[in-house]
N, C-alpha and C. Protein backbone atom coordinates (compact mmCIF):
# COMPACT_ATOMS: atom_id res chain seq x y z
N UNK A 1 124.86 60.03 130.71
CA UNK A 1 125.36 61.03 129.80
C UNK A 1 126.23 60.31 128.78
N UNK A 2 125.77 60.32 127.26
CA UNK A 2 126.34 59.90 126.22
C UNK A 2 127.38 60.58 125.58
N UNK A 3 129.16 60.86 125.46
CA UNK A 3 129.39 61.74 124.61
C UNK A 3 129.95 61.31 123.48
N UNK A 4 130.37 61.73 122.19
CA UNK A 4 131.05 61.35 121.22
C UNK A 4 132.15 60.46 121.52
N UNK A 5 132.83 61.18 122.14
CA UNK A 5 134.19 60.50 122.39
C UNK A 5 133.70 58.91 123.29
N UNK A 6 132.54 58.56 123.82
CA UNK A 6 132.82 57.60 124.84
C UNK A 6 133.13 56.01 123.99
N UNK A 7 133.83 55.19 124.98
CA UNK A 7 134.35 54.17 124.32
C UNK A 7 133.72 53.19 125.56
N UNK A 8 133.81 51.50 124.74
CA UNK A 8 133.79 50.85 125.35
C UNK A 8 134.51 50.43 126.99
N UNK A 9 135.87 50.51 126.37
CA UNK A 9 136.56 50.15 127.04
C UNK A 9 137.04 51.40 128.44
N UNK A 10 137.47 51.19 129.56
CA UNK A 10 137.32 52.56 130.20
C UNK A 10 138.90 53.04 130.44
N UNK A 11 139.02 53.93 130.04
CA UNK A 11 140.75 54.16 129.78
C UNK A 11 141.21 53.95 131.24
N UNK A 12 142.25 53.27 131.73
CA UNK A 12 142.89 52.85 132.59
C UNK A 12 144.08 53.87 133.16
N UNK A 13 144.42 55.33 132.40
CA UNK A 13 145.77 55.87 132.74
C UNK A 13 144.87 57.14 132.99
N UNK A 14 143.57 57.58 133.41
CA UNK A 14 143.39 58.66 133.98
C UNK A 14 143.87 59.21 134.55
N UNK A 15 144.01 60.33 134.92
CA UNK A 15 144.64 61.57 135.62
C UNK A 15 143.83 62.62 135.97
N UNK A 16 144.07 62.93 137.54
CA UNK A 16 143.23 64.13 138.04
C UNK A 16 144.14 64.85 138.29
N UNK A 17 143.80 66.06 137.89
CA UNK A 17 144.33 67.48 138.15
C UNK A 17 143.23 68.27 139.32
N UNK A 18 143.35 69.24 140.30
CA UNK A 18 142.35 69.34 141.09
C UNK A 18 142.97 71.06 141.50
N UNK A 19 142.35 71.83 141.16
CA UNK A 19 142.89 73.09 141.49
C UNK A 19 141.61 73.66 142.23
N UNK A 20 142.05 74.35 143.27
CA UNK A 20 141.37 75.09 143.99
C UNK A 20 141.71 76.70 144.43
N UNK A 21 140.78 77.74 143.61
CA UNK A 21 141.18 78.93 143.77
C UNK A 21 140.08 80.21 144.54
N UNK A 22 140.69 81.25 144.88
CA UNK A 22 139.98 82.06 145.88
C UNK A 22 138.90 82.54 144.91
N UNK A 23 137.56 82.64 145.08
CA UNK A 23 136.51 83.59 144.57
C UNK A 23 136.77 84.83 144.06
N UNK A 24 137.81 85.02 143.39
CA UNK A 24 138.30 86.45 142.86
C UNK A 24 138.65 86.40 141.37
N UNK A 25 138.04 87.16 140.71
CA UNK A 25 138.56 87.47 139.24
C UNK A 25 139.77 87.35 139.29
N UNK A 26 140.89 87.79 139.52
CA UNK A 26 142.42 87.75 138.58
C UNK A 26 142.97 86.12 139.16
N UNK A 27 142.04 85.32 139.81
CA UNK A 27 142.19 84.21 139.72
C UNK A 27 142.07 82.78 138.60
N UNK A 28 140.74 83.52 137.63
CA UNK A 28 140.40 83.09 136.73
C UNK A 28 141.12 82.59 135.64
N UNK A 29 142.14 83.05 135.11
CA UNK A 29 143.23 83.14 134.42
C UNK A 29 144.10 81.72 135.08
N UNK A 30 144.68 81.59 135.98
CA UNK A 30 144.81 80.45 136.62
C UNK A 30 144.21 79.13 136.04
N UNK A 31 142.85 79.03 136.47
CA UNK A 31 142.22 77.72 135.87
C UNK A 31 142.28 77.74 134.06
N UNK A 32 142.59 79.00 133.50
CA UNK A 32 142.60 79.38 132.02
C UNK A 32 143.81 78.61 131.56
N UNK A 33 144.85 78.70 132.24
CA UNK A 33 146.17 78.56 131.62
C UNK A 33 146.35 77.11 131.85
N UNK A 34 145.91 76.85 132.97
CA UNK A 34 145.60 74.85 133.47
C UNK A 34 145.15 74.46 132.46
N UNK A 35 144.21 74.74 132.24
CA UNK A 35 143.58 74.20 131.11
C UNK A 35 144.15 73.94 129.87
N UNK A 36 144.94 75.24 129.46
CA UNK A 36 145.51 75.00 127.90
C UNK A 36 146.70 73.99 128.08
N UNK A 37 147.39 74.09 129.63
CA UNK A 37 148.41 72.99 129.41
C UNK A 37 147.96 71.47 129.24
N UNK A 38 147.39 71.22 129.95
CA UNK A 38 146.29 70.03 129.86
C UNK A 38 145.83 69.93 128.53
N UNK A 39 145.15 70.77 127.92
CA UNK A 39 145.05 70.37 126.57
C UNK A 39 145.86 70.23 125.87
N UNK A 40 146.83 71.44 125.42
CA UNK A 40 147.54 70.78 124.91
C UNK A 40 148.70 69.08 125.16
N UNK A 41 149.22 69.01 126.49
CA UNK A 41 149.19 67.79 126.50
C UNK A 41 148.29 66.49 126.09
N UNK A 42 147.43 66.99 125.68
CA UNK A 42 146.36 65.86 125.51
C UNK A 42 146.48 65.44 124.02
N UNK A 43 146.38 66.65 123.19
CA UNK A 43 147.18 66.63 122.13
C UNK A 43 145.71 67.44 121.31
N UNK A 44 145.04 68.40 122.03
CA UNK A 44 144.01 69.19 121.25
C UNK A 44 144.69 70.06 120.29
N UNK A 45 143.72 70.16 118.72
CA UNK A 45 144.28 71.24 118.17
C UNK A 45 144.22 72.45 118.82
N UNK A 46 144.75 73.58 118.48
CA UNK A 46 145.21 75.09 119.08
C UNK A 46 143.66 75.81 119.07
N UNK A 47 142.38 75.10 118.09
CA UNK A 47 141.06 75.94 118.24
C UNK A 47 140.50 75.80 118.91
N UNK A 48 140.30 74.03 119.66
CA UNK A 48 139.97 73.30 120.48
C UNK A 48 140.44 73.98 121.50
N UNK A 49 142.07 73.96 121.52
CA UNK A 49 142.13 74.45 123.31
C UNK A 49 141.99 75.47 123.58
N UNK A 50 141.83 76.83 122.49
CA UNK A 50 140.98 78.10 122.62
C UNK A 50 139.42 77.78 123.27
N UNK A 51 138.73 76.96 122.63
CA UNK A 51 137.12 76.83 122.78
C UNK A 51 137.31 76.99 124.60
N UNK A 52 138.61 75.40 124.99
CA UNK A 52 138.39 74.76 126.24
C UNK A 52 138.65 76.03 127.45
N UNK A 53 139.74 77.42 126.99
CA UNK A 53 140.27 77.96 127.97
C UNK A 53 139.00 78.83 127.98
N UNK A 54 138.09 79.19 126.97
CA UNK A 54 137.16 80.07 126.72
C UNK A 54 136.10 79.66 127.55
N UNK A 55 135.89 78.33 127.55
CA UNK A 55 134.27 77.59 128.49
C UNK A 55 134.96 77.14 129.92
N UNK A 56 136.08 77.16 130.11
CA UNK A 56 136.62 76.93 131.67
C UNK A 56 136.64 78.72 132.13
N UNK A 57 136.99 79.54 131.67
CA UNK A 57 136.82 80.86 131.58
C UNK A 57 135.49 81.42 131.94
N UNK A 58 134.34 80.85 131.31
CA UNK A 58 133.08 81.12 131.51
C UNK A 58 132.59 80.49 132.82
N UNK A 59 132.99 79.46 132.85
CA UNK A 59 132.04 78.92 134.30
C UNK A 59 133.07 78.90 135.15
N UNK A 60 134.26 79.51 135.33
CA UNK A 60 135.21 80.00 136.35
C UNK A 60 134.41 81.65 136.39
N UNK A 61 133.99 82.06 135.77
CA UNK A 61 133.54 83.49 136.41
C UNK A 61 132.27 83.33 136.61
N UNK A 62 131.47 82.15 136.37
CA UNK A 62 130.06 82.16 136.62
C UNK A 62 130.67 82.02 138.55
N UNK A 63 131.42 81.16 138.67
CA UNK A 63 131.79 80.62 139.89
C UNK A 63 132.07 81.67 140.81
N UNK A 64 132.92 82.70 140.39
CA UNK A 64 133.47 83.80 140.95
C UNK A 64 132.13 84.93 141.20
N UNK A 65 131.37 85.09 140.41
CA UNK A 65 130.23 86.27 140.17
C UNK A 65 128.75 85.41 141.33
N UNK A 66 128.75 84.30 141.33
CA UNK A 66 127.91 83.63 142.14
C UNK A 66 127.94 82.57 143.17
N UNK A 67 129.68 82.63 143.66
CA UNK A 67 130.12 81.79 144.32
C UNK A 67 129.91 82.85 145.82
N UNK A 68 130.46 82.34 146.67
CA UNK A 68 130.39 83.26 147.91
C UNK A 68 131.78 83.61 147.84
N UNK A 69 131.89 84.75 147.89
CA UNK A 69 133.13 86.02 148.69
C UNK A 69 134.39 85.08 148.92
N UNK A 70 134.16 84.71 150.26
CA UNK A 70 134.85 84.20 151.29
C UNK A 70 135.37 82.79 151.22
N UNK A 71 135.23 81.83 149.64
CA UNK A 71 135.38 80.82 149.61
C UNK A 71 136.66 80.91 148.53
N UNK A 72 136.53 79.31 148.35
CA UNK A 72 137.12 79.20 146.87
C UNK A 72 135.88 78.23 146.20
N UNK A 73 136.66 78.63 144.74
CA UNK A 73 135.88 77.45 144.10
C UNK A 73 136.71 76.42 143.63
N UNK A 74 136.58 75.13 143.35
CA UNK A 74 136.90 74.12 142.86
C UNK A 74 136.82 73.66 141.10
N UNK A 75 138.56 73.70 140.23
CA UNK A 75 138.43 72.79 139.08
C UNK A 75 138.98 71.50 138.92
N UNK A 76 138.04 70.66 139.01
CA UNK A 76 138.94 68.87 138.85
C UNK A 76 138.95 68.60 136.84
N UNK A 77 140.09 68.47 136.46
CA UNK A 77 140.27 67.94 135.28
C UNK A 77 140.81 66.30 135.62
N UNK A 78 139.73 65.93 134.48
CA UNK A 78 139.78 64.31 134.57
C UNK A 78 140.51 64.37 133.11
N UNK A 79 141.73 63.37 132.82
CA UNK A 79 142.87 63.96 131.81
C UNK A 79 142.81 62.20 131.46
N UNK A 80 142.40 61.93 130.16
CA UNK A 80 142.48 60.46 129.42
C UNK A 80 143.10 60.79 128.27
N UNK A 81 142.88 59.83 127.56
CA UNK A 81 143.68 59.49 126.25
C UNK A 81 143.00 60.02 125.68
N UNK A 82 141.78 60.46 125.63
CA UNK A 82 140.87 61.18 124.10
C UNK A 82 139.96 62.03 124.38
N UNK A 83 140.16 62.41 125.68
CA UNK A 83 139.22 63.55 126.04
C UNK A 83 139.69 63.82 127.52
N UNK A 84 139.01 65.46 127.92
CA UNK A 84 139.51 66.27 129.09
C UNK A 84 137.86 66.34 129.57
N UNK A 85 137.33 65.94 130.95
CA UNK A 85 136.52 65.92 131.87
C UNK A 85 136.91 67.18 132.92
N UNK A 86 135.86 68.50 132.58
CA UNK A 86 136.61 69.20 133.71
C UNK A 86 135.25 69.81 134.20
N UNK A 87 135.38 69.92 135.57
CA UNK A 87 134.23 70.23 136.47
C UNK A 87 134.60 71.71 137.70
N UNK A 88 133.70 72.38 137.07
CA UNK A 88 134.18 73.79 137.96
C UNK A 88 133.04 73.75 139.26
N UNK A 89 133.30 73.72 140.23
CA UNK A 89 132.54 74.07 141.15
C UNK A 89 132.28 74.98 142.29
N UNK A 90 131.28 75.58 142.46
CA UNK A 90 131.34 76.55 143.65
C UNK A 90 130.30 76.34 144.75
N UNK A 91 130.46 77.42 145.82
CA UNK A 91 129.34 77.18 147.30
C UNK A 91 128.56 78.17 147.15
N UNK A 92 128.25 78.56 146.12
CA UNK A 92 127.38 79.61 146.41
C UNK A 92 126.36 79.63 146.78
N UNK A 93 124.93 80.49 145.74
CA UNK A 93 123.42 80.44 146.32
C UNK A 93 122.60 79.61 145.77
N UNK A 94 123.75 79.06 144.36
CA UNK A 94 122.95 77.87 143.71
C UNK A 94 121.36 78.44 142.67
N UNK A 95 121.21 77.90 142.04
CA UNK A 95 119.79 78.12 141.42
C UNK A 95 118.68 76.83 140.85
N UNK A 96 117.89 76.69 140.60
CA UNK A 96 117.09 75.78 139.85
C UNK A 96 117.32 76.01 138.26
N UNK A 97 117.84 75.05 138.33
CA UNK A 97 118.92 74.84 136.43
C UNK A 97 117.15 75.13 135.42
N UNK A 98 116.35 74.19 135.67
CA UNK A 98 115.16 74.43 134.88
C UNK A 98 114.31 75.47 134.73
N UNK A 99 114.48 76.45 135.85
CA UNK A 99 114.15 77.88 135.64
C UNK A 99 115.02 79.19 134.93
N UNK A 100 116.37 78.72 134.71
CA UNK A 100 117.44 79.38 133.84
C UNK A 100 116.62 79.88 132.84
N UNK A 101 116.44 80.83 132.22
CA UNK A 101 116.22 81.54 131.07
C UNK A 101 117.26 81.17 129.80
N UNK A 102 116.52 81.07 128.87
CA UNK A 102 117.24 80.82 127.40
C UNK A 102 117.93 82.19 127.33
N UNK A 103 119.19 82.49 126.80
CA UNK A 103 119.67 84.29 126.37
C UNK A 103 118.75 84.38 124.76
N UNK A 104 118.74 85.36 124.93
CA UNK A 104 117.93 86.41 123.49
C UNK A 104 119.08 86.81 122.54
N UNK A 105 119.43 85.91 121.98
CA UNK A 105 120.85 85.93 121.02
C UNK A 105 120.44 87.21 120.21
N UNK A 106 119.32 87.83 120.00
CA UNK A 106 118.55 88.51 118.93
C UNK A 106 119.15 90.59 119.67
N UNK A 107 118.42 89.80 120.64
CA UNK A 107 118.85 91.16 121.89
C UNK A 107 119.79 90.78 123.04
N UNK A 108 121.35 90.72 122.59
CA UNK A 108 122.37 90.66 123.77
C UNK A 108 122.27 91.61 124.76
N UNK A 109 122.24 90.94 125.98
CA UNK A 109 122.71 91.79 126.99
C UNK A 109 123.72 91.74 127.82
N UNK A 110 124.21 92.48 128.59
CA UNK A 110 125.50 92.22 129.37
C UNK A 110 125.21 90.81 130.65
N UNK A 111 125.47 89.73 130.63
CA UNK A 111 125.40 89.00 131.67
C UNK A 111 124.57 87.47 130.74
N UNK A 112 124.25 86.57 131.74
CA UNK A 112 123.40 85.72 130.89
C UNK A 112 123.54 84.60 129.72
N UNK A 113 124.84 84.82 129.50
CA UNK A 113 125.58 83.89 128.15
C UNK A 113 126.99 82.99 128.84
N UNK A 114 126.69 82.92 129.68
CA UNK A 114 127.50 81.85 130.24
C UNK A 114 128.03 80.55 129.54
N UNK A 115 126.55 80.12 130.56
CA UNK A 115 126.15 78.43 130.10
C UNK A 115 126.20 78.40 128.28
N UNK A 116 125.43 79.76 127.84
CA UNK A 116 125.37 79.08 126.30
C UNK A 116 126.21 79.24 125.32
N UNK A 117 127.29 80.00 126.05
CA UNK A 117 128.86 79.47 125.36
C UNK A 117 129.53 78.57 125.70
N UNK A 118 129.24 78.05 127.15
CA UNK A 118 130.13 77.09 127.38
C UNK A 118 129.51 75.58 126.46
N UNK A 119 127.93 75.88 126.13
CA UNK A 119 127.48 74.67 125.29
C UNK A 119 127.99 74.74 124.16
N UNK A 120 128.28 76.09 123.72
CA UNK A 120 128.42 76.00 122.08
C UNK A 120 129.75 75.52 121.92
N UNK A 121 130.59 75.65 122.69
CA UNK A 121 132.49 75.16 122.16
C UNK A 121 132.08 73.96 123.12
N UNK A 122 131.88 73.45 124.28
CA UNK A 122 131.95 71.34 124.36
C UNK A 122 131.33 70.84 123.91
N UNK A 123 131.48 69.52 123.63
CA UNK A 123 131.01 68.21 122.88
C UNK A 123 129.97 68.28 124.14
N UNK A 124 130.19 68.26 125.48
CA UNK A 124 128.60 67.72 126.44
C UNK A 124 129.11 68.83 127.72
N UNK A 125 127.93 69.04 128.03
CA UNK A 125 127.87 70.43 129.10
C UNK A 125 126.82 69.51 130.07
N UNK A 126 127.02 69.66 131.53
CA UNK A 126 125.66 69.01 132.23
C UNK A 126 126.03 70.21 133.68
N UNK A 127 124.72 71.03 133.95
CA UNK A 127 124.79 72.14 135.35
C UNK A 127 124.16 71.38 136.32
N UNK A 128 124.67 71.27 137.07
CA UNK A 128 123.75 70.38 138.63
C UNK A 128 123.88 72.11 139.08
N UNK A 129 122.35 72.57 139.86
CA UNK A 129 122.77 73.22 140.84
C UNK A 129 121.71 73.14 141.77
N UNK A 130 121.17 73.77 142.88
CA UNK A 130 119.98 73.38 143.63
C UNK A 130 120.63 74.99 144.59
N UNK A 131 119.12 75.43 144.85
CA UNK A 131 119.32 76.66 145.90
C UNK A 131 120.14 76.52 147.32
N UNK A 132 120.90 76.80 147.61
CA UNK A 132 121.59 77.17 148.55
C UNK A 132 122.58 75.63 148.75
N UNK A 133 122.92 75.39 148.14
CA UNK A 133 123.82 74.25 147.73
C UNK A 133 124.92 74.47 146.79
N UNK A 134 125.13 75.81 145.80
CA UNK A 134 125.97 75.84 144.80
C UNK A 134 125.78 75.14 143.58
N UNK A 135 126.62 75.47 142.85
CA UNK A 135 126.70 74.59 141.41
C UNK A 135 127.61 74.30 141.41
N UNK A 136 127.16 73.25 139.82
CA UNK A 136 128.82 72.07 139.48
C UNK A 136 128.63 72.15 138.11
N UNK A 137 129.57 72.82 136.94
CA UNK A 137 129.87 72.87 136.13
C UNK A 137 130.47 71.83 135.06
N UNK A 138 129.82 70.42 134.08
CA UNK A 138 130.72 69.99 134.09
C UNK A 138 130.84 69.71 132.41
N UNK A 139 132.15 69.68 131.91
CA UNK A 139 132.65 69.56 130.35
C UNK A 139 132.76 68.75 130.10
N UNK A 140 132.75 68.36 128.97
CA UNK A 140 133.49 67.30 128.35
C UNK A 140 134.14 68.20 127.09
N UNK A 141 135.39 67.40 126.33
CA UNK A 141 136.24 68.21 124.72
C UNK A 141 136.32 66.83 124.82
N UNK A 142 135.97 66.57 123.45
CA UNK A 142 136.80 64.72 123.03
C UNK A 142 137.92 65.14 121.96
N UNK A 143 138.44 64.66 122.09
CA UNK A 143 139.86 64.74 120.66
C UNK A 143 139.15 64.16 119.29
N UNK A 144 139.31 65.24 118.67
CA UNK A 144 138.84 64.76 117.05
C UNK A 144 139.20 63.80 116.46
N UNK A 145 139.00 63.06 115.71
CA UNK A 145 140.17 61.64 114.99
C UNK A 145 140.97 62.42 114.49
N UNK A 146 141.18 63.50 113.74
CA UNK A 146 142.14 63.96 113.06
C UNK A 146 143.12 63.77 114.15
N UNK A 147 142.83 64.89 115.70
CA UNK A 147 144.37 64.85 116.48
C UNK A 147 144.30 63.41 117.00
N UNK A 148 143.67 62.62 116.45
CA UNK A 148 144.02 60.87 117.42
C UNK A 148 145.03 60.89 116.90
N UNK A 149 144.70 61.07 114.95
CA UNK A 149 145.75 60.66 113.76
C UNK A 149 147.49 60.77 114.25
N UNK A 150 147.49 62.49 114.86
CA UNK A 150 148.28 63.37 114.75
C UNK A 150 149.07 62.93 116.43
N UNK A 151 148.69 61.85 116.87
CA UNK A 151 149.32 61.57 118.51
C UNK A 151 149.73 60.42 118.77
């Protein structure tokens, strides 16, 4: 996996953040607000860390809506100098990623636009999932040169 942001060199001051929350909506908000602190520490502009709380938002309720009940799901943020690595994961029923349906942007419906918001605001989106194994959600946001400029 190629993203904008990747560099030669492999940043040395990584940081994992690792939150683990119950399968319940008013949990969601939680991994939302992680997120914006993290970004903004990172030093994202304020649209950027809208996009990031918006696509951690999305595949935190994909997690919650198709995770199992009785679990939690898992967010690891990988936290560098020029970009946020964050991976939502759950135990659920899992699906075959290549049988996913494209959404009908033409004809919205309620459900189904997950994944293709979470593609449209990150720089790189990749879904592992497999039937009865769960899925793994994972982001990339690189920092623009402008906020390199600005840090």
């Amino acid at each position: 996996m190629t993203t904008r942001c990747e560099n030669k060199s492999e940043d040395l001051n990584k940081e994992n953040v690792k939150v683990s929350l119950p399968s319940k909506p008013q949990y969601v908000s939680i991994a939302r607000m992680t997120s914006s602190v993290i970004a903004n520490k990172i030093g994202f502009n304020i649209e950027d860390i809208e996009d990031i709380k918006v696509a951690v938002g999305e595949a935190c309720n994909n997690a919650v809506i198709h995770g199992c009940e009785d679990s939690n799901f898992n967010v690891e943020f990988t936290i560098s100098s020029d970009k946020v690595i964050i991976e939502v994961r759950d135990e659920g029923k899992g699906f075959e990623v290549d049988k996913c349906p494209c959404p009908d942007i033409c004809n919205p419906k309620e459900g189904g636009l997950g994944i293709f918001i979470i593609k449209s605001l990150m720089d790189d989106v990749e879904v592992k999932s497999s039937p009865g194994k769960g899925t793994i959600i994972k982001m990339i946001k690189c920092l623009s040169e402008e906020d390199k400029a600005h840090n």
